[in-house]
N, C-alpha and C. Protein backbone atom coordinates (compact mmCIF):
# COMPACT_ATOMS: atom_id res chain seq x y z
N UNK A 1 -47.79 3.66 -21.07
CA UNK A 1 -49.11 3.30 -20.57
C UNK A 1 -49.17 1.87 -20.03
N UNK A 2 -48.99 0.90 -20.33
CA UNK A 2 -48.23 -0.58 -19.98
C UNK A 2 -47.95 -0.70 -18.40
N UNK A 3 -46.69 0.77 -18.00
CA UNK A 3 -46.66 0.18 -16.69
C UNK A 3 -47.42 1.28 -16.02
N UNK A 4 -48.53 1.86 -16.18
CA UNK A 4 -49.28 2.52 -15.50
C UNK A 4 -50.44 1.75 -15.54
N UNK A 5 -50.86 1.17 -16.41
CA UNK A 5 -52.00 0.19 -16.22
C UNK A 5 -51.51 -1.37 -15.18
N UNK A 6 -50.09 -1.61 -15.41
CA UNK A 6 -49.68 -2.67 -15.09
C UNK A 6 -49.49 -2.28 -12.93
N UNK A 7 -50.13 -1.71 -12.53
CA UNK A 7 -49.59 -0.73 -11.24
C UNK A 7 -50.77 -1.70 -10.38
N UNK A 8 -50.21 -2.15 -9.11
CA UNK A 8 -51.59 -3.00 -8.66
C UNK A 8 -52.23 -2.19 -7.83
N UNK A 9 -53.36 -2.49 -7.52
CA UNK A 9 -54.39 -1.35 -6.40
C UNK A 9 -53.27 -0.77 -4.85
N UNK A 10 -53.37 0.53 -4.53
CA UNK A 10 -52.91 1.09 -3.61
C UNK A 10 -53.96 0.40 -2.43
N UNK A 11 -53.47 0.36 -1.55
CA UNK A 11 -53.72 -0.57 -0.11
C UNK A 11 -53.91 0.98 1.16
N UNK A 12 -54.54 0.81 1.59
CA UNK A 12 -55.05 2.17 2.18
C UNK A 12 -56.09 1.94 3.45
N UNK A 13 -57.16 2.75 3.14
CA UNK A 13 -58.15 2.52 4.43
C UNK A 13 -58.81 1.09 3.76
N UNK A 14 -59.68 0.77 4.90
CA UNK A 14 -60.89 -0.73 4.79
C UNK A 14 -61.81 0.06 3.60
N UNK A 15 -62.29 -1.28 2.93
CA UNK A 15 -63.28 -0.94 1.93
C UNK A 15 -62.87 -1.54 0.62
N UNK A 16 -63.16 -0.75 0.17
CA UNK A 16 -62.50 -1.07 -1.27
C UNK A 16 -61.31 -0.06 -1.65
N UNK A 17 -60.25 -1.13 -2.42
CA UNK A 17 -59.16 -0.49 -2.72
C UNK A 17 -59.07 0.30 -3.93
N UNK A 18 -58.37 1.45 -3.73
CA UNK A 18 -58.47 2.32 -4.99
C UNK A 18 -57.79 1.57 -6.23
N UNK A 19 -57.86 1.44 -7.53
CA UNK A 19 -56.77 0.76 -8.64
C UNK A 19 -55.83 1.38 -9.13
N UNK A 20 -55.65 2.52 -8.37
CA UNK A 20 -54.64 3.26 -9.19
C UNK A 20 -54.59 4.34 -8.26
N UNK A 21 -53.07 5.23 -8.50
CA UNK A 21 -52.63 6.39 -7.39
C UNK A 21 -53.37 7.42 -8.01
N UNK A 22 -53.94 8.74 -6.97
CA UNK A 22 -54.08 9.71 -7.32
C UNK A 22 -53.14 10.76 -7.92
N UNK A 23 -51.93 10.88 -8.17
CA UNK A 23 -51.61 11.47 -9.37
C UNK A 23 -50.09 10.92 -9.72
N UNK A 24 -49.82 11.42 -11.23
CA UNK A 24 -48.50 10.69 -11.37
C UNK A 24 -47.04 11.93 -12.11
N UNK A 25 -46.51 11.88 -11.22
CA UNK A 25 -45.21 13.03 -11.03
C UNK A 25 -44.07 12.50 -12.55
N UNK A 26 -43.81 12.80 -13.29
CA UNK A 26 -42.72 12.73 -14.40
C UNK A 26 -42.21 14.27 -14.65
N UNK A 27 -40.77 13.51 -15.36
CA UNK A 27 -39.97 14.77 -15.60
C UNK A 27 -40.12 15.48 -17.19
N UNK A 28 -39.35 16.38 -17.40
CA UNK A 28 -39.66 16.95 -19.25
C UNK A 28 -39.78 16.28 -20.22
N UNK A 29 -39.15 14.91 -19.98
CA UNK A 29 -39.14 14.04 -20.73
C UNK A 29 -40.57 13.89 -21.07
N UNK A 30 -41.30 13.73 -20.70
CA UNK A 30 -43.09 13.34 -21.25
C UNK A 30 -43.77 14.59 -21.28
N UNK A 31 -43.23 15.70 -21.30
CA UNK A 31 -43.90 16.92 -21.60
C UNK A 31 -44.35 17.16 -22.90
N UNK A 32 -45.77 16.46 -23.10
CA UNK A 32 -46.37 16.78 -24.49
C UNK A 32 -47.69 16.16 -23.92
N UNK A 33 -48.89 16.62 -24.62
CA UNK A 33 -50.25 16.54 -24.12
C UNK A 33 -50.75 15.46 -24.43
N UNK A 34 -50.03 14.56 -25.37
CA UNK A 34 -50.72 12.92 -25.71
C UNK A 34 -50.56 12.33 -24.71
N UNK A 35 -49.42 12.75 -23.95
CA UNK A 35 -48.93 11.86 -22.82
C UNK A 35 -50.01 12.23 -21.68
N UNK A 36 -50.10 13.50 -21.10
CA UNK A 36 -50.73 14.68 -20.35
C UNK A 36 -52.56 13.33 -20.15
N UNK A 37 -52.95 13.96 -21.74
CA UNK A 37 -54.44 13.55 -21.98
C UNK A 37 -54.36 11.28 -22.19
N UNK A 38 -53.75 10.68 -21.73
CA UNK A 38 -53.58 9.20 -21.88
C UNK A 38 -53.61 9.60 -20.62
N UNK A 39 -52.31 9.90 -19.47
CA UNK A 39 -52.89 9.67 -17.68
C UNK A 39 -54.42 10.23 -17.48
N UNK A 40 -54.90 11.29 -18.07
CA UNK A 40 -56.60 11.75 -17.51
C UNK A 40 -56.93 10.60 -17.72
N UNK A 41 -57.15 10.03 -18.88
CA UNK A 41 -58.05 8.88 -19.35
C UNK A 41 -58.31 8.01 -17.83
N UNK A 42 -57.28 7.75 -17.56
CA UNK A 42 -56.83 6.67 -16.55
C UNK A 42 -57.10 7.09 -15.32
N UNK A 43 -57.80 8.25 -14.98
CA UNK A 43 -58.15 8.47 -13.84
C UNK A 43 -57.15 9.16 -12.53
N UNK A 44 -55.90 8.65 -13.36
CA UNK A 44 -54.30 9.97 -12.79
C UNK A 44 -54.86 11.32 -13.35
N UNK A 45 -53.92 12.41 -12.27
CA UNK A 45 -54.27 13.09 -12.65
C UNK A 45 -52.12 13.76 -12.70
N UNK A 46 -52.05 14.23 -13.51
CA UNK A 46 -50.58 14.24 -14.30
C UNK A 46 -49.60 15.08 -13.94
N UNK A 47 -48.48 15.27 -13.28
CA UNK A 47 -48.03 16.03 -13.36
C UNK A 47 -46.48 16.23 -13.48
N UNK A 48 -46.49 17.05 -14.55
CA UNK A 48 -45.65 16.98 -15.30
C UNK A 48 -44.73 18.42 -15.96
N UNK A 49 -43.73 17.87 -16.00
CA UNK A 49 -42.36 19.14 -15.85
C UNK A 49 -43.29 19.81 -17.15
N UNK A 50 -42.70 21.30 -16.92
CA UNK A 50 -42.89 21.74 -18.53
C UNK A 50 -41.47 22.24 -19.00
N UNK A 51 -41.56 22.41 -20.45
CA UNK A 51 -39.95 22.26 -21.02
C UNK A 51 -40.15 23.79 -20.92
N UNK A 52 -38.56 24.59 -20.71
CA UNK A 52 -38.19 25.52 -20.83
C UNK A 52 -39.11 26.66 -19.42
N UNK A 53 -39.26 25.48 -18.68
CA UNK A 53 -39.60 26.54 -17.70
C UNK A 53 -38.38 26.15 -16.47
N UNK A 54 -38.52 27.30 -15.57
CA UNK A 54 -37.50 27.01 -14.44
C UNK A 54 -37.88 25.68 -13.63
N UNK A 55 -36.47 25.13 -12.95
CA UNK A 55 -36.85 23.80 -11.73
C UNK A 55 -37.45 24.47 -10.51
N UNK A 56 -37.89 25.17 -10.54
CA UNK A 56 -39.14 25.68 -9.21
C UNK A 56 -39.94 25.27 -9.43
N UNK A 57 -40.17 24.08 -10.26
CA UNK A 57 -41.75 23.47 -10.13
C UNK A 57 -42.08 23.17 -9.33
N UNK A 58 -40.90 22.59 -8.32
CA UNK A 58 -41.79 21.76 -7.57
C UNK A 58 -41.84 20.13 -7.42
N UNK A 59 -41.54 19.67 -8.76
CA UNK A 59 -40.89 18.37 -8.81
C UNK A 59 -40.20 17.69 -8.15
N UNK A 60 -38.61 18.06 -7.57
CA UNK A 60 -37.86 17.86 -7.67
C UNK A 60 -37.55 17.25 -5.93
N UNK A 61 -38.93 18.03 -5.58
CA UNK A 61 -38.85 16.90 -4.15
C UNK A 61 -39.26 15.65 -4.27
N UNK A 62 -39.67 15.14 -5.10
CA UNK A 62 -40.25 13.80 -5.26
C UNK A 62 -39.28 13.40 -6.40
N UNK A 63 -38.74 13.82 -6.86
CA UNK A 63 -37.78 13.29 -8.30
C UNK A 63 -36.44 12.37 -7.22
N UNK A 64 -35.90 13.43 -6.35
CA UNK A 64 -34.95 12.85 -5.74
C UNK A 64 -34.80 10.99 -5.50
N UNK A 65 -36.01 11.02 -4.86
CA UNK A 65 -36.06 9.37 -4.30
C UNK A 65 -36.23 8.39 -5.30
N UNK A 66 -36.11 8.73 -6.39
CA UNK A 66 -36.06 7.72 -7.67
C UNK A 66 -34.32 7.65 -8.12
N UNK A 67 -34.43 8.48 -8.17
CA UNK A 67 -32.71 8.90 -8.31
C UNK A 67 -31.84 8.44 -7.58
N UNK A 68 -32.34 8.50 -6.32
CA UNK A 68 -31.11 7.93 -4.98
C UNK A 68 -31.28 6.28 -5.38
N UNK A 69 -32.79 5.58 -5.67
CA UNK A 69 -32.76 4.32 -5.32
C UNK A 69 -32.11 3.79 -6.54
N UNK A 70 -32.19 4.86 -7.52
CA UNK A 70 -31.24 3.91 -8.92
C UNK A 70 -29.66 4.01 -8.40
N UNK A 71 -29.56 5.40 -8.07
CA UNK A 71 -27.63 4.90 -7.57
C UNK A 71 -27.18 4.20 -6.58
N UNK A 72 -28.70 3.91 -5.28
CA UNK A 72 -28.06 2.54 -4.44
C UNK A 72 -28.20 1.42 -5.37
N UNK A 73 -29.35 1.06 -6.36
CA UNK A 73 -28.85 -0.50 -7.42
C UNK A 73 -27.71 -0.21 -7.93
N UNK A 74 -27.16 0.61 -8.18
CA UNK A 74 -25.94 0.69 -9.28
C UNK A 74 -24.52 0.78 -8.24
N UNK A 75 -24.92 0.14 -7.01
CA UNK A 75 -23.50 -0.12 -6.17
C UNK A 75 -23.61 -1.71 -6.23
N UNK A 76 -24.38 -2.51 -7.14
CA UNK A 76 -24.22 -3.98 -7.61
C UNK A 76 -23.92 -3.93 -8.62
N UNK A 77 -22.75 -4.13 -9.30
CA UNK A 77 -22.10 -3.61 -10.74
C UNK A 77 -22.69 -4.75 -11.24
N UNK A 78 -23.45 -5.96 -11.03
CA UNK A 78 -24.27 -6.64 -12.17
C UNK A 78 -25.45 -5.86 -12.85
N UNK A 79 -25.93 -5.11 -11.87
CA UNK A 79 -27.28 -4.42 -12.21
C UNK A 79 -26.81 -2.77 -12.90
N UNK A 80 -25.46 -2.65 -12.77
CA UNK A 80 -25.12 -1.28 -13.48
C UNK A 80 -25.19 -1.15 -15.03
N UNK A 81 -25.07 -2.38 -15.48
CA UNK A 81 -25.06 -2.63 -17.03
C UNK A 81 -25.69 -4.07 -16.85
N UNK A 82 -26.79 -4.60 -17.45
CA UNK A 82 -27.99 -5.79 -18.09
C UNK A 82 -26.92 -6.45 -18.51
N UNK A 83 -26.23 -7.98 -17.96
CA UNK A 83 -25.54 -8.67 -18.76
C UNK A 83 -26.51 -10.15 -19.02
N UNK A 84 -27.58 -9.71 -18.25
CA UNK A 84 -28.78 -10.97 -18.09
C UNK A 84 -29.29 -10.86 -19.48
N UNK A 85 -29.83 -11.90 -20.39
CA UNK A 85 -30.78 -11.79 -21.10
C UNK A 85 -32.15 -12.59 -20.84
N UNK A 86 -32.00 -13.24 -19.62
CA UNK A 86 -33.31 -13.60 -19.26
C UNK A 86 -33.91 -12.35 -18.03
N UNK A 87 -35.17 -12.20 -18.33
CA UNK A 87 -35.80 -11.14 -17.39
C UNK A 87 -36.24 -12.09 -16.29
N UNK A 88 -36.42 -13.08 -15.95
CA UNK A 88 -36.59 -13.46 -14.68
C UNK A 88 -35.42 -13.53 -13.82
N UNK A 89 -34.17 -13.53 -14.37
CA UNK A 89 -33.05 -13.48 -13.57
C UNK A 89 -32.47 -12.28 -13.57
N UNK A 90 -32.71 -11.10 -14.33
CA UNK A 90 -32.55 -10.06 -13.90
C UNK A 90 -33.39 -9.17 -12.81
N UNK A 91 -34.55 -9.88 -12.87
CA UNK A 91 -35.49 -9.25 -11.57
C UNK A 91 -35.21 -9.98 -10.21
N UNK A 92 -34.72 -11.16 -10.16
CA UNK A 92 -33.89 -11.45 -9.16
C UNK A 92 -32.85 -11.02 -8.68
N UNK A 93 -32.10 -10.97 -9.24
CA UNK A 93 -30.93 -9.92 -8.83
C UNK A 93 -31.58 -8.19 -8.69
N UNK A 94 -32.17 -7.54 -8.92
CA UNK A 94 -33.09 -6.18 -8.66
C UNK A 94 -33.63 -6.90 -6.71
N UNK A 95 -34.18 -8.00 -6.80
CA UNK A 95 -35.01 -8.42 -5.83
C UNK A 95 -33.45 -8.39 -4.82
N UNK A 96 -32.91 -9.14 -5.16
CA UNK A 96 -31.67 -9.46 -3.58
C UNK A 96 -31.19 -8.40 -3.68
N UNK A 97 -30.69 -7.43 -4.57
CA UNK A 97 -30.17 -6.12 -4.30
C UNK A 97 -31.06 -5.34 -3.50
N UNK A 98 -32.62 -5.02 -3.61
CA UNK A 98 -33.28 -4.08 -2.48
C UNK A 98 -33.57 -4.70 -1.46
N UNK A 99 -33.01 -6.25 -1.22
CA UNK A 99 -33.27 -7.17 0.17
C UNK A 99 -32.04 -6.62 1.20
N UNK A 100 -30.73 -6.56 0.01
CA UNK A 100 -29.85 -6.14 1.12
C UNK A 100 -29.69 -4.86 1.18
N UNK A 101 -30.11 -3.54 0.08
CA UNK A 101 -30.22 -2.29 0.61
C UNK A 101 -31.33 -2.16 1.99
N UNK A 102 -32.11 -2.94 2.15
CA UNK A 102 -32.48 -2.68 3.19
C UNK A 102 -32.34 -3.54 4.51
N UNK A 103 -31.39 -4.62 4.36
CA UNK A 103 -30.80 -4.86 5.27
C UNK A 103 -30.08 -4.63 5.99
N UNK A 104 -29.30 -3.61 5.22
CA UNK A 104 -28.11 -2.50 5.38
C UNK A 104 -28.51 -1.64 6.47
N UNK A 105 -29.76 -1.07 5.72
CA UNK A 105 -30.59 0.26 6.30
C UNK A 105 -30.75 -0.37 7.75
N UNK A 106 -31.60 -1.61 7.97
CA UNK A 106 -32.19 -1.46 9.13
C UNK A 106 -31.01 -1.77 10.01
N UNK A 107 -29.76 -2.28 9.49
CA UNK A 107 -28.49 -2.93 11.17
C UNK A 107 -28.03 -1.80 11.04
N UNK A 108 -27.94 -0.60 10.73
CA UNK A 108 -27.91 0.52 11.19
C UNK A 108 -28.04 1.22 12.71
């Protein structure tokens, strides 16, 4: 709940900005209804794998792009294993690693 509250307003049309996304995609891992009924609270609306059902949910088109962007950080073998124990210098190194994944991308 921490980094769902911690999420800054989505940027969108003029007006006023919404504070939060309209819904939030997780895998089996949070499949239990404390979790489910904490995103309602918050105005998400949840959606979420259920255990022991088939991967035709549906998920798994949106699961991908979390997945790909952790195995492009993990082609900086500092960021493959935390040898930082300060968190401001590990979010720096996170920061120049997606400066040059997408530096990459765009001299393409």
């Amino acid at each position: 709940m921490p980094l769902i509250k911690s999420i800054p307003p989505v940027r969108g049309r003029v007006g006023r900005p919404r504070k939060r996304p309209a819904c939030l995609y997780a895998d089996r891992g949070y499949d239990h209804d404390k979790y489910r009924r904490l995103v309602w609270r918050t105005g998400i609306k949840p959606i979420i794998a259920r255990r022991g059902t088939p991967h035709g949910s549906g998920l798994g088109i949106h699961r991908w792009v979390v997945e790909r962007t952790i195995a492009l950080l993990h082609w900086f073998r500092r960021l493959r294993i935390r040898w930082e124990v300060r968190d401001d210098i590990h979010e720096a190194f996170m920061k120049l690693a997606a400066a040059i994944i997408c530096w990459r991308r765009l001299a393409r």
